[in-house]
Protein backbone atom coordinates (compact mmCIF):
# COMPACT_ATOMS: atom_id res chain seq x y z
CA UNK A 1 109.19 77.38 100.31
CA UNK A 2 109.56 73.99 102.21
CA UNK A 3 108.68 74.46 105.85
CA UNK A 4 107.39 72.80 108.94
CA UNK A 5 105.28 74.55 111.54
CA UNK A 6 104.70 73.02 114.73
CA UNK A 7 101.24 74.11 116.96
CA UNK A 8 99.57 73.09 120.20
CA UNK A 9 102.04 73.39 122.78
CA UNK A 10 100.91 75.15 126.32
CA UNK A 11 100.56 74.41 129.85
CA UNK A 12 98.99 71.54 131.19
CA UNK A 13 98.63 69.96 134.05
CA UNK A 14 99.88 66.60 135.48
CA UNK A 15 97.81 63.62 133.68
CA UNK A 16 96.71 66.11 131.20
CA UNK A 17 96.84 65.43 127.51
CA UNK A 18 97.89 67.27 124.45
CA UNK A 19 97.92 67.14 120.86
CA UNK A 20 100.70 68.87 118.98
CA UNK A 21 100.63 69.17 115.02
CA UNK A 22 103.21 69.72 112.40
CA UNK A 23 102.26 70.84 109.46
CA UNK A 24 104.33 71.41 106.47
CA UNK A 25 104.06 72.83 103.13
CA UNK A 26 106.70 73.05 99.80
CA UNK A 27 106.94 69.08 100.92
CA UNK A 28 104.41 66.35 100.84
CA UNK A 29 105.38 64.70 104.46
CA UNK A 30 103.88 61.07 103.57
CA UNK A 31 107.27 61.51 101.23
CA UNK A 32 109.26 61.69 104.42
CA UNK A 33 110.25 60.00 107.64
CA UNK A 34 108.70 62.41 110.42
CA UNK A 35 109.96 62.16 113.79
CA UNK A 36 109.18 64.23 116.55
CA UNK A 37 112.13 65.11 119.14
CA UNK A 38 112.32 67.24 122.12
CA UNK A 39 115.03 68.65 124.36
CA UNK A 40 114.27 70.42 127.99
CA UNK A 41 116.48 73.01 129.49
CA UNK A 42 119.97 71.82 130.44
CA UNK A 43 119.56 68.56 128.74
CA UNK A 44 120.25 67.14 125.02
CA UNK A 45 117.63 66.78 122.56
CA UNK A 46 115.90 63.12 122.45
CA UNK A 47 113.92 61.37 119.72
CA UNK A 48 110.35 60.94 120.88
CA UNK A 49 108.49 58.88 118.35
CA UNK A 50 108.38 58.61 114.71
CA UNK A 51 106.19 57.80 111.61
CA UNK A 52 107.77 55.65 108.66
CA UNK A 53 106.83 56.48 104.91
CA UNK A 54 105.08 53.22 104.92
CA UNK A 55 103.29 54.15 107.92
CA UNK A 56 105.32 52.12 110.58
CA UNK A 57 105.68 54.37 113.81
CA UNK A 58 108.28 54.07 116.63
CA UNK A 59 108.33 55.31 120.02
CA UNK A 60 110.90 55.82 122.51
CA UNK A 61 110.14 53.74 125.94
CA UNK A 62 109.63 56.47 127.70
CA UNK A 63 106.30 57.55 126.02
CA UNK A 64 105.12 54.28 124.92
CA UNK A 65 101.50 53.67 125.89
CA UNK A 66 100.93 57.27 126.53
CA UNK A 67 101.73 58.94 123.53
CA UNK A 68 100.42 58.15 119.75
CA UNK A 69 101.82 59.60 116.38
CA UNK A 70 99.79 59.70 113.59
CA UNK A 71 99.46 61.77 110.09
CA UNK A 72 96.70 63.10 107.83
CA UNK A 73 98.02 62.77 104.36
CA UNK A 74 95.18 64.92 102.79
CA UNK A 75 96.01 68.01 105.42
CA UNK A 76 99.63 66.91 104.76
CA UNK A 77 100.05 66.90 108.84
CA UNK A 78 101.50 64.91 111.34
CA UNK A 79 100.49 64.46 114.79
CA UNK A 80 102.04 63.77 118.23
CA UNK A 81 99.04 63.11 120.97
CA UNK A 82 100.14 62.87 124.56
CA UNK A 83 98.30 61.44 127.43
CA UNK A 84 98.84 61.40 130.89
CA UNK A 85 101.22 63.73 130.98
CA UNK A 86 104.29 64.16 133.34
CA UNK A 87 106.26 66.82 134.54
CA UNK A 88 109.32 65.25 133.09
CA UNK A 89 107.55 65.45 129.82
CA UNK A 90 108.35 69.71 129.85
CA UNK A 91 110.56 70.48 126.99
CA UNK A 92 110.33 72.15 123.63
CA UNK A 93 108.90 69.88 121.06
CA UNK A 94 109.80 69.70 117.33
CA UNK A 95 109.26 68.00 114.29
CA UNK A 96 111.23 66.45 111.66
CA UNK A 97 111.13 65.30 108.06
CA UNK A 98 113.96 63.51 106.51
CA UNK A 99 114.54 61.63 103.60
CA UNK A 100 117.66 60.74 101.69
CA UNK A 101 120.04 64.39 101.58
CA UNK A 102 116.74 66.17 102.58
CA UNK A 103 116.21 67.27 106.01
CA UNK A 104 113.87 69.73 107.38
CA UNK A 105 112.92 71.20 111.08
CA UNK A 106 110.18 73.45 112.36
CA UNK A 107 110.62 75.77 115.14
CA UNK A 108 109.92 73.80 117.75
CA UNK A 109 106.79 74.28 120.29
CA UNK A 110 106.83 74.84 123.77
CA UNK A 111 104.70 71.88 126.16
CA UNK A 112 104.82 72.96 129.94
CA UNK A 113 103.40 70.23 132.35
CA UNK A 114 102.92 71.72 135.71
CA UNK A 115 100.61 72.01 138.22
């Protein structure tokens, strides 16, 4: 069964730092374009920062320099880590693979930056 499990959400506070995985199984992710979104309460989902079959990663302006995307092909994992951390960055975080008519989401993982 194809799925995507996301882990290592919490609470943390301001300037803090974070690493959330997503992990998959059924599906080998370095097959896939992996993105990670989130969306916060009251507002519309936005694409974070991504990770390109060929390795190429992307990241939206407002994380660039402060968060890094990476994957582990052998643990079949990909990884968002976030530094300094900002309030605005509280929102639920998920994952996505996607490639060609395939398209797959985990459940999403909740990061809480507070002090």
């Amino acid at each position: 069964q194809e799925q995507l499990v996301e882990s290592g959400g919490g609470l943390v506070q301001p300037g803090g730092s974070l690493r959330l995985s997503c992990a998959a199984s059924g599906i080998i992710l370095a097959l896939y374009e992996v993105s990670w979104y989130r969306q916060a309460p009251g507002k519309q989902r936005e694409l974070v920062a991504g990770i390109g079959r060929d390795g190429k990663r992307n990241y939206a302006d407002f994380v660039k320099g402060r968060f890094t995307v990476s994957r582990d092909i052998g643990k079949n994992t990909v990884y968002l880590e976030m530094n300094s951390l900002k309030v605005e960055d509280t929102a639920v975080y998920s994952c996505s693979a996607k490639w060609r008519s395939r398209s797959y989401w985990g459940q999403g993982t909740q990061v809480t930056v507070s002090s």
